[in-house]
PDB file of N, CA and C in Angstrom:
ATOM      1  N   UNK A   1      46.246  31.670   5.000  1.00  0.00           N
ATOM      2  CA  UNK A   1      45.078  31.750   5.860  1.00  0.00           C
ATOM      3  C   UNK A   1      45.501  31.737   7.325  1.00  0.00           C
ATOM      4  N   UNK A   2      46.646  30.924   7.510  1.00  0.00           N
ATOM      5  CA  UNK A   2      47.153  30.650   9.178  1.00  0.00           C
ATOM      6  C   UNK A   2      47.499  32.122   9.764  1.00  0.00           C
ATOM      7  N   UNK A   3      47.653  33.088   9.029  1.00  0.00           N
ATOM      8  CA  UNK A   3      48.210  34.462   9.134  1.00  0.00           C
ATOM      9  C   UNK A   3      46.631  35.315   9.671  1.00  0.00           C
ATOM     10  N   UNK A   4      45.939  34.934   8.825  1.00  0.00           N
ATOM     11  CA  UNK A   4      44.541  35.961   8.863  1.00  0.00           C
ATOM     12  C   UNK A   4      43.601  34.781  10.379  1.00  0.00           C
ATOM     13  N   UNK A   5      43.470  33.713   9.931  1.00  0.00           N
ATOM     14  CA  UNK A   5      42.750  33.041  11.238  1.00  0.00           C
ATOM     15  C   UNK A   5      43.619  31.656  11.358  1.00  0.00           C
ATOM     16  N   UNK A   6      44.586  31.952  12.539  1.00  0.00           N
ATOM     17  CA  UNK A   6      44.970  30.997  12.865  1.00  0.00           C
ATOM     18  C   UNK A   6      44.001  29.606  13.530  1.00  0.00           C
ATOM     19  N   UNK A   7      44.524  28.659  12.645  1.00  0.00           N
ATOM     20  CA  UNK A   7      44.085  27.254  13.058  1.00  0.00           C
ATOM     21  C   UNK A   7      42.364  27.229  12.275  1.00  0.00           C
ATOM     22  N   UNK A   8      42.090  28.504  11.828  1.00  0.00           N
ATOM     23  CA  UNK A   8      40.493  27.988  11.100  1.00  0.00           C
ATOM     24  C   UNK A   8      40.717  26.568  10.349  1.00  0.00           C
ATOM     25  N   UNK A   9      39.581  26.058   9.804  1.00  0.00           N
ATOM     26  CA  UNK A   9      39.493  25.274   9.408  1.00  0.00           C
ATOM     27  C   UNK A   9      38.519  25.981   7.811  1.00  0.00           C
ATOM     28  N   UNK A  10      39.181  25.520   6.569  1.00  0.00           N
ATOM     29  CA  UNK A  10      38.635  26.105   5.481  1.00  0.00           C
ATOM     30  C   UNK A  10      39.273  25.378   4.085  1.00  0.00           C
ATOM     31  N   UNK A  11      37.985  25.844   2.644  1.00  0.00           N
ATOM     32  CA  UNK A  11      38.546  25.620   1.970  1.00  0.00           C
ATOM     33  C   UNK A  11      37.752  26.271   0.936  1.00  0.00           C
ATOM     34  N   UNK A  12      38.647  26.653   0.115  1.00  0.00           N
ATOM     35  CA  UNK A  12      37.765  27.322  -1.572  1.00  0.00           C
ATOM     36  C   UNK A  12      38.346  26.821  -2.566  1.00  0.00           C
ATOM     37  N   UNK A  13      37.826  27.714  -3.402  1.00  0.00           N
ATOM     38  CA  UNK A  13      37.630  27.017  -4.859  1.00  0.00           C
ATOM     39  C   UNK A  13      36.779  28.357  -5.490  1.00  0.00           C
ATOM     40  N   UNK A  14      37.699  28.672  -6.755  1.00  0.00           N
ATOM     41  CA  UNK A  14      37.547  29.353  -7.377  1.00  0.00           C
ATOM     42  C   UNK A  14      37.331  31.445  -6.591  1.00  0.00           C
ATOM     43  N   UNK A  15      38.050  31.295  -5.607  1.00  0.00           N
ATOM     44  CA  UNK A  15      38.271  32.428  -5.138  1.00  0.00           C
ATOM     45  C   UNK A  15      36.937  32.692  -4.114  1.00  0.00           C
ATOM     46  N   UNK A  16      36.450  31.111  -4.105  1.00  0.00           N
ATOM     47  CA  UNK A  16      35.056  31.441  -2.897  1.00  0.00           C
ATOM     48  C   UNK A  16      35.225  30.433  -2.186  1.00  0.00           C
ATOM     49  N   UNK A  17      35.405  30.927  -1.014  1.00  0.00           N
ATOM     50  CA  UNK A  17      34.991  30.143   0.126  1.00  0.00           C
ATOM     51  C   UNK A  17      33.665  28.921   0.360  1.00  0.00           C
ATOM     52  N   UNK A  18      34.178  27.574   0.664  1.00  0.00           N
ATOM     53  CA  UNK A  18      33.235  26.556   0.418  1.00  0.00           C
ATOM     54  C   UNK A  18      33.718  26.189   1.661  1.00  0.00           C
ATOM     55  N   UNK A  19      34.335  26.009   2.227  1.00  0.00           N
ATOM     56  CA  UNK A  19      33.809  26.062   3.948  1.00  0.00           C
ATOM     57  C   UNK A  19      34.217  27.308   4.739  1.00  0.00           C
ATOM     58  N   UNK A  20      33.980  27.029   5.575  1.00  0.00           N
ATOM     59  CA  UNK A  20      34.427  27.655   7.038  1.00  0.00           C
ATOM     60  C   UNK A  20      34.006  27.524   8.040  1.00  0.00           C
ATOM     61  N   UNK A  21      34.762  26.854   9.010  1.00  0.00           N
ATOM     62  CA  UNK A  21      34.375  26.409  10.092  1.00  0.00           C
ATOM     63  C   UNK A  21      35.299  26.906  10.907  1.00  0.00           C
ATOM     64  N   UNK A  22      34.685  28.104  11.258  1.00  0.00           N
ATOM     65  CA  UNK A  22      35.824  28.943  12.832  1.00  0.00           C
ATOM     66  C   UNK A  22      34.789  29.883  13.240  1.00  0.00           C
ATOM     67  N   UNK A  23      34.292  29.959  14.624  1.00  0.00           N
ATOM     68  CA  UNK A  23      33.375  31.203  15.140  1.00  0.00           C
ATOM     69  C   UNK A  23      34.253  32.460  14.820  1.00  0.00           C
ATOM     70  N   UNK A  24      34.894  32.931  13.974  1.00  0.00           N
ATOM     71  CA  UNK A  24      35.488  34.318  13.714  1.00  0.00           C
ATOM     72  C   UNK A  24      34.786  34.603  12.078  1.00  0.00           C
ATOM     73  N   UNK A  25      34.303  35.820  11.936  1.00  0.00           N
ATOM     74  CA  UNK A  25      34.286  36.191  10.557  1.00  0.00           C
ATOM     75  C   UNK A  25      35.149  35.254   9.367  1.00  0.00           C
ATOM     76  N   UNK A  26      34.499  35.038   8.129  1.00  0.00           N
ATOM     77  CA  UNK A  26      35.110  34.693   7.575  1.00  0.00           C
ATOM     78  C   UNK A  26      36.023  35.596   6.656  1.00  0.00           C
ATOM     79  N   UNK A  27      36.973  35.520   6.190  1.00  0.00           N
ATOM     80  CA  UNK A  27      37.775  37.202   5.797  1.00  0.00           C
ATOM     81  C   UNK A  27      37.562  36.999   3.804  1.00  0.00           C
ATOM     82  N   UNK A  28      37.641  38.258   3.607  1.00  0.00           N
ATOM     83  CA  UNK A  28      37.372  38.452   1.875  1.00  0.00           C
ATOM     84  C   UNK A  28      38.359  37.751   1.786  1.00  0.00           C
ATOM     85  N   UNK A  29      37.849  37.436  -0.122  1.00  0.00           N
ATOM     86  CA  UNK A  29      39.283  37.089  -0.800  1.00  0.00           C
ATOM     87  C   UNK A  29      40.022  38.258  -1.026  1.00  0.00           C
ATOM     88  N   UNK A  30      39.990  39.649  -1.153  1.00  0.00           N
ATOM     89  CA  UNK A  30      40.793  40.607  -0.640  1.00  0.00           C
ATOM     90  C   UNK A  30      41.416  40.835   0.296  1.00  0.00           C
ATOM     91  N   UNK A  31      41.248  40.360   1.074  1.00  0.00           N
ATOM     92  CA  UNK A  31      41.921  40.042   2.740  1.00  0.00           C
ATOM     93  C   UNK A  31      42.911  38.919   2.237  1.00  0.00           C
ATOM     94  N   UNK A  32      43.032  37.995   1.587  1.00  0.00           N
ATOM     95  CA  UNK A  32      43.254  37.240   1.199  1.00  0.00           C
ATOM     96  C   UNK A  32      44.351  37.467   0.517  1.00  0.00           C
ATOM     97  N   UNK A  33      44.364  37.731  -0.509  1.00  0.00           N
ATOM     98  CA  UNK A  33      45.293  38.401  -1.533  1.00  0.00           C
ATOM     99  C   UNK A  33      46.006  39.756  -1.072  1.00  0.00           C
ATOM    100  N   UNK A  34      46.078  40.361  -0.227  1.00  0.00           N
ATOM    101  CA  UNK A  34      46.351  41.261   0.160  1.00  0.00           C
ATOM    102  C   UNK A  34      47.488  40.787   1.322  1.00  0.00           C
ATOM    103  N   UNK A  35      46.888  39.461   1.950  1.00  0.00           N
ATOM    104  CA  UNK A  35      48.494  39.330   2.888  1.00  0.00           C
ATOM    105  C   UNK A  35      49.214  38.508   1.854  1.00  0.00           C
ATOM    106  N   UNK A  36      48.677  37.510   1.140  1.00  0.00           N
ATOM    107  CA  UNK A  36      49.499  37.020   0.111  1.00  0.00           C
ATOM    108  C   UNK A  36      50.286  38.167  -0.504  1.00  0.00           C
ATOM    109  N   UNK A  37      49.922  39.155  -0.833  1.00  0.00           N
ATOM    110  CA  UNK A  37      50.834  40.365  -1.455  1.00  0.00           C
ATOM    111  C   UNK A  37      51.830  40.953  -0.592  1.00  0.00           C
ATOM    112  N   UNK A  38      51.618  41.243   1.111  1.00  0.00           N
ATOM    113  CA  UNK A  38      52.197  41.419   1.792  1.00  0.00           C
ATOM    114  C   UNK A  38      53.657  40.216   1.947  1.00  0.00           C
ATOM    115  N   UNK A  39      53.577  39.547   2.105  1.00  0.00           N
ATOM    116  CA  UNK A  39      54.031  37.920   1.833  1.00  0.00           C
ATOM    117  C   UNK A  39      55.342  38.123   0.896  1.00  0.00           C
ATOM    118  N   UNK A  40      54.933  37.865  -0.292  1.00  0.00           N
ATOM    119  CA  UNK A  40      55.296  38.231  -1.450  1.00  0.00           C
ATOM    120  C   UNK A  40      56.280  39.604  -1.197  1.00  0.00           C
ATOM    121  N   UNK A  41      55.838  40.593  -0.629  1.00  0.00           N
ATOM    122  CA  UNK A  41      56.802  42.307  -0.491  1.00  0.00           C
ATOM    123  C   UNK A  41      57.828  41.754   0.283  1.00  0.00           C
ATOM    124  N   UNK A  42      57.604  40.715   1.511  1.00  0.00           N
ATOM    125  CA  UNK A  42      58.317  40.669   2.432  1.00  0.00           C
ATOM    126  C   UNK A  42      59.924  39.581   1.697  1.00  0.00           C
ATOM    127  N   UNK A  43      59.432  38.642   0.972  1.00  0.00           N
ATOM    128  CA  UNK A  43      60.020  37.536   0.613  1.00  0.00           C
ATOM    129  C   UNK A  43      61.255  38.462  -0.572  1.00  0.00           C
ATOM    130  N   UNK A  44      60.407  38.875  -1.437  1.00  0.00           N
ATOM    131  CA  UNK A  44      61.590  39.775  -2.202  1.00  0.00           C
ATOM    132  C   UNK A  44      62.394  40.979  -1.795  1.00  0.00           C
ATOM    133  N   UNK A  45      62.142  40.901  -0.265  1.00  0.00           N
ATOM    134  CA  UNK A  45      63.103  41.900   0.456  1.00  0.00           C
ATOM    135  C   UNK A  45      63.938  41.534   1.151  1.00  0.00           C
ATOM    136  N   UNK A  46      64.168  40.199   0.719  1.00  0.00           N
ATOM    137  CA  UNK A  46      65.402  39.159   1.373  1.00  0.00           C
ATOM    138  C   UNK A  46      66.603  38.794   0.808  1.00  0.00           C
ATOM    139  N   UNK A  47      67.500  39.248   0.674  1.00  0.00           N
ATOM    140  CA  UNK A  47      68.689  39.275  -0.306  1.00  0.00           C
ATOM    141  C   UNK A  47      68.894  37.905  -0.436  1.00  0.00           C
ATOM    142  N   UNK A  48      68.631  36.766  -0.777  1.00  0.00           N
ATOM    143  CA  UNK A  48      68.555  35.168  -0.281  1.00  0.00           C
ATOM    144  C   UNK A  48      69.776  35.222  -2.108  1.00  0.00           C
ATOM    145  N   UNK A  49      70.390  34.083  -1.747  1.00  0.00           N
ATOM    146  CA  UNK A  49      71.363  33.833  -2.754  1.00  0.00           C
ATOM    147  C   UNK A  49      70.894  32.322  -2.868  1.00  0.00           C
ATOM    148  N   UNK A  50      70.905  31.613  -4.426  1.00  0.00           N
ATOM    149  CA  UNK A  50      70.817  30.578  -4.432  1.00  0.00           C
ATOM    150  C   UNK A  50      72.016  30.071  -5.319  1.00  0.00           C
ATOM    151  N   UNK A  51      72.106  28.552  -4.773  1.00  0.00           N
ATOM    152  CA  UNK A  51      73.187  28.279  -5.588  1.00  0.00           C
ATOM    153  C   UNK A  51      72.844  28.021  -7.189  1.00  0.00           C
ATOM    154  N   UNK A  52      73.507  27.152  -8.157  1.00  0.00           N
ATOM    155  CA  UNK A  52      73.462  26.707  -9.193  1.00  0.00           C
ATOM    156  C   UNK A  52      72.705  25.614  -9.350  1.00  0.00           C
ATOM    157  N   UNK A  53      72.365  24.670  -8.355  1.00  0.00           N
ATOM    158  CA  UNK A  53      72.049  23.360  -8.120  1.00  0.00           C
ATOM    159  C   UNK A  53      70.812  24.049  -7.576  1.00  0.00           C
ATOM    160  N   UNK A  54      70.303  24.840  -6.838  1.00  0.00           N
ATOM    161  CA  UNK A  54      68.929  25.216  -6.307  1.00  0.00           C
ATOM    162  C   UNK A  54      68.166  25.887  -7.099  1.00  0.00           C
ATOM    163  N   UNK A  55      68.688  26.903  -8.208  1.00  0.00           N
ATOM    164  CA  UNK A  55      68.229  27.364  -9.361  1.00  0.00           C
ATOM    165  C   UNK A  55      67.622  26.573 -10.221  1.00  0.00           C
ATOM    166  N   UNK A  56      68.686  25.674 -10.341  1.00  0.00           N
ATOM    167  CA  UNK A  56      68.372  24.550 -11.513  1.00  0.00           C
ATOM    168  C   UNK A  56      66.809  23.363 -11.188  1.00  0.00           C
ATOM    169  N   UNK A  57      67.211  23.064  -9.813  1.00  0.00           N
ATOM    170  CA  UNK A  57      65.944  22.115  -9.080  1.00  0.00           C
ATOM    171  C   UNK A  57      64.831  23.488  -9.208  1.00  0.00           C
ATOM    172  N   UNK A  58      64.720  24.458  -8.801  1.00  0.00           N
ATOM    173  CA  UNK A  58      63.669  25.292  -8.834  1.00  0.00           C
ATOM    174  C   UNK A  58      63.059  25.422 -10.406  1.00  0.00           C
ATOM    175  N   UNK A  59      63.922  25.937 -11.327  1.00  0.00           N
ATOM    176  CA  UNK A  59      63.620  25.477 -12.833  1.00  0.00           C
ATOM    177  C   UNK A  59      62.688  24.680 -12.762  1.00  0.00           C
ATOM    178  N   UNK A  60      63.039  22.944 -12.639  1.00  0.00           N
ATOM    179  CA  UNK A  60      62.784  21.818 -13.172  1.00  0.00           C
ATOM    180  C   UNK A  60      61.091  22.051 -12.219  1.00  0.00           C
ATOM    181  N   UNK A  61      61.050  22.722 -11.459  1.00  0.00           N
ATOM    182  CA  UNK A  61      59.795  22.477 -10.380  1.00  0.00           C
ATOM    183  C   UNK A  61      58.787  23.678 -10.899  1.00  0.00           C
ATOM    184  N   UNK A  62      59.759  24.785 -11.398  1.00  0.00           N
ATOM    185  CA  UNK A  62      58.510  25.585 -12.043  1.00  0.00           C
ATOM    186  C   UNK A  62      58.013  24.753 -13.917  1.00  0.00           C
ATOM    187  N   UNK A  63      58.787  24.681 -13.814  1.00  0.00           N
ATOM    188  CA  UNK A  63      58.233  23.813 -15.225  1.00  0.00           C
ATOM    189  C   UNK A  63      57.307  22.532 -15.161  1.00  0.00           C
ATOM    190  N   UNK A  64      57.707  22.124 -13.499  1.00  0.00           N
ATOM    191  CA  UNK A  64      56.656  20.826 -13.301  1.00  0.00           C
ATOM    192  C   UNK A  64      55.134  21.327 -13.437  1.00  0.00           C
ATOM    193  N   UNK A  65      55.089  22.810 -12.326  1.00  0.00           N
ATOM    194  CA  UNK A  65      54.263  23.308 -12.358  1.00  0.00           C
ATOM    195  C   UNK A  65      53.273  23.698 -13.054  1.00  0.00           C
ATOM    196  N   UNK A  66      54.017  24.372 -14.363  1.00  0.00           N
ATOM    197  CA  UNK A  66      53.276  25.130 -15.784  1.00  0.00           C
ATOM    198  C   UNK A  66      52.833  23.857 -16.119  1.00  0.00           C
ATOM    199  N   UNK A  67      53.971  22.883 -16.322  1.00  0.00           N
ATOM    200  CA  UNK A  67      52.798  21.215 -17.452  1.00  0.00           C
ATOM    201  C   UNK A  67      51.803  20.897 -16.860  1.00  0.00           C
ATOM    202  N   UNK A  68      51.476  21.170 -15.037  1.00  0.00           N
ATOM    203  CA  UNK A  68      50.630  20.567 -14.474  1.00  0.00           C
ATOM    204  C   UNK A  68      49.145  21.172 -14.881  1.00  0.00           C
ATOM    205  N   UNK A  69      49.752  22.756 -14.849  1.00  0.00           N
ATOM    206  CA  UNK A  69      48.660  23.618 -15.033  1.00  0.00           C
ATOM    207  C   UNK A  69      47.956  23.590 -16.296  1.00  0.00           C
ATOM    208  N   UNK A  70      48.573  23.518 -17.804  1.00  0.00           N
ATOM    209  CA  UNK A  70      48.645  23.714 -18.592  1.00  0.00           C
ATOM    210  C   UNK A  70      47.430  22.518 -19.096  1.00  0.00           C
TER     211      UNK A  70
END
C-alpha cells in the first residue's frame, strides 16, 4: 500500500477495504494486486543466492506459515 498511497492509513479484510483514512482516492484491489505482481516481477529478477542455513530457516518459516494457515 506504502507504494500506491504513501503514509495512508488503512485496512481490509477479505479483499475489501474497511478503512481508509487518506483525502486521496481509495485504490482497487486490482491496483492492489497488480503492484504486488509488479513486486513479485521485480524480486525474481534478482539473481540473490542463498546460503544452506537461509534456505533451511526459510523452509522452517514457510512451513510455520502453511500450519498457521491450515
Amino acid at each position: 500500500m506504502h507504494l500506491l498511497r504513501p503514509g495512508a492509513k488503512w485496512e481490509i479484510s477479505n479483499n475489501v477495504f474497511t478503512r481508509w483514512d487518506d483525502p486521496r482516492p481509495c485504490p482497487s484491489i486490482e491496483e492492489v494486486y497488480w503492484v504486488i505482481d509488479k513486486i513479485k516481477e521485480f524480486e525474481d529478477s534478482i539473481p540473490t543466492i542463498y546460503t544452506d542455513e537461509q534456505l533451511k530457516e526459510m523452509g522452517i518459516k514457510q512451513k510455520e506459515i502453511e500450519d498457521a494457515i491450515a
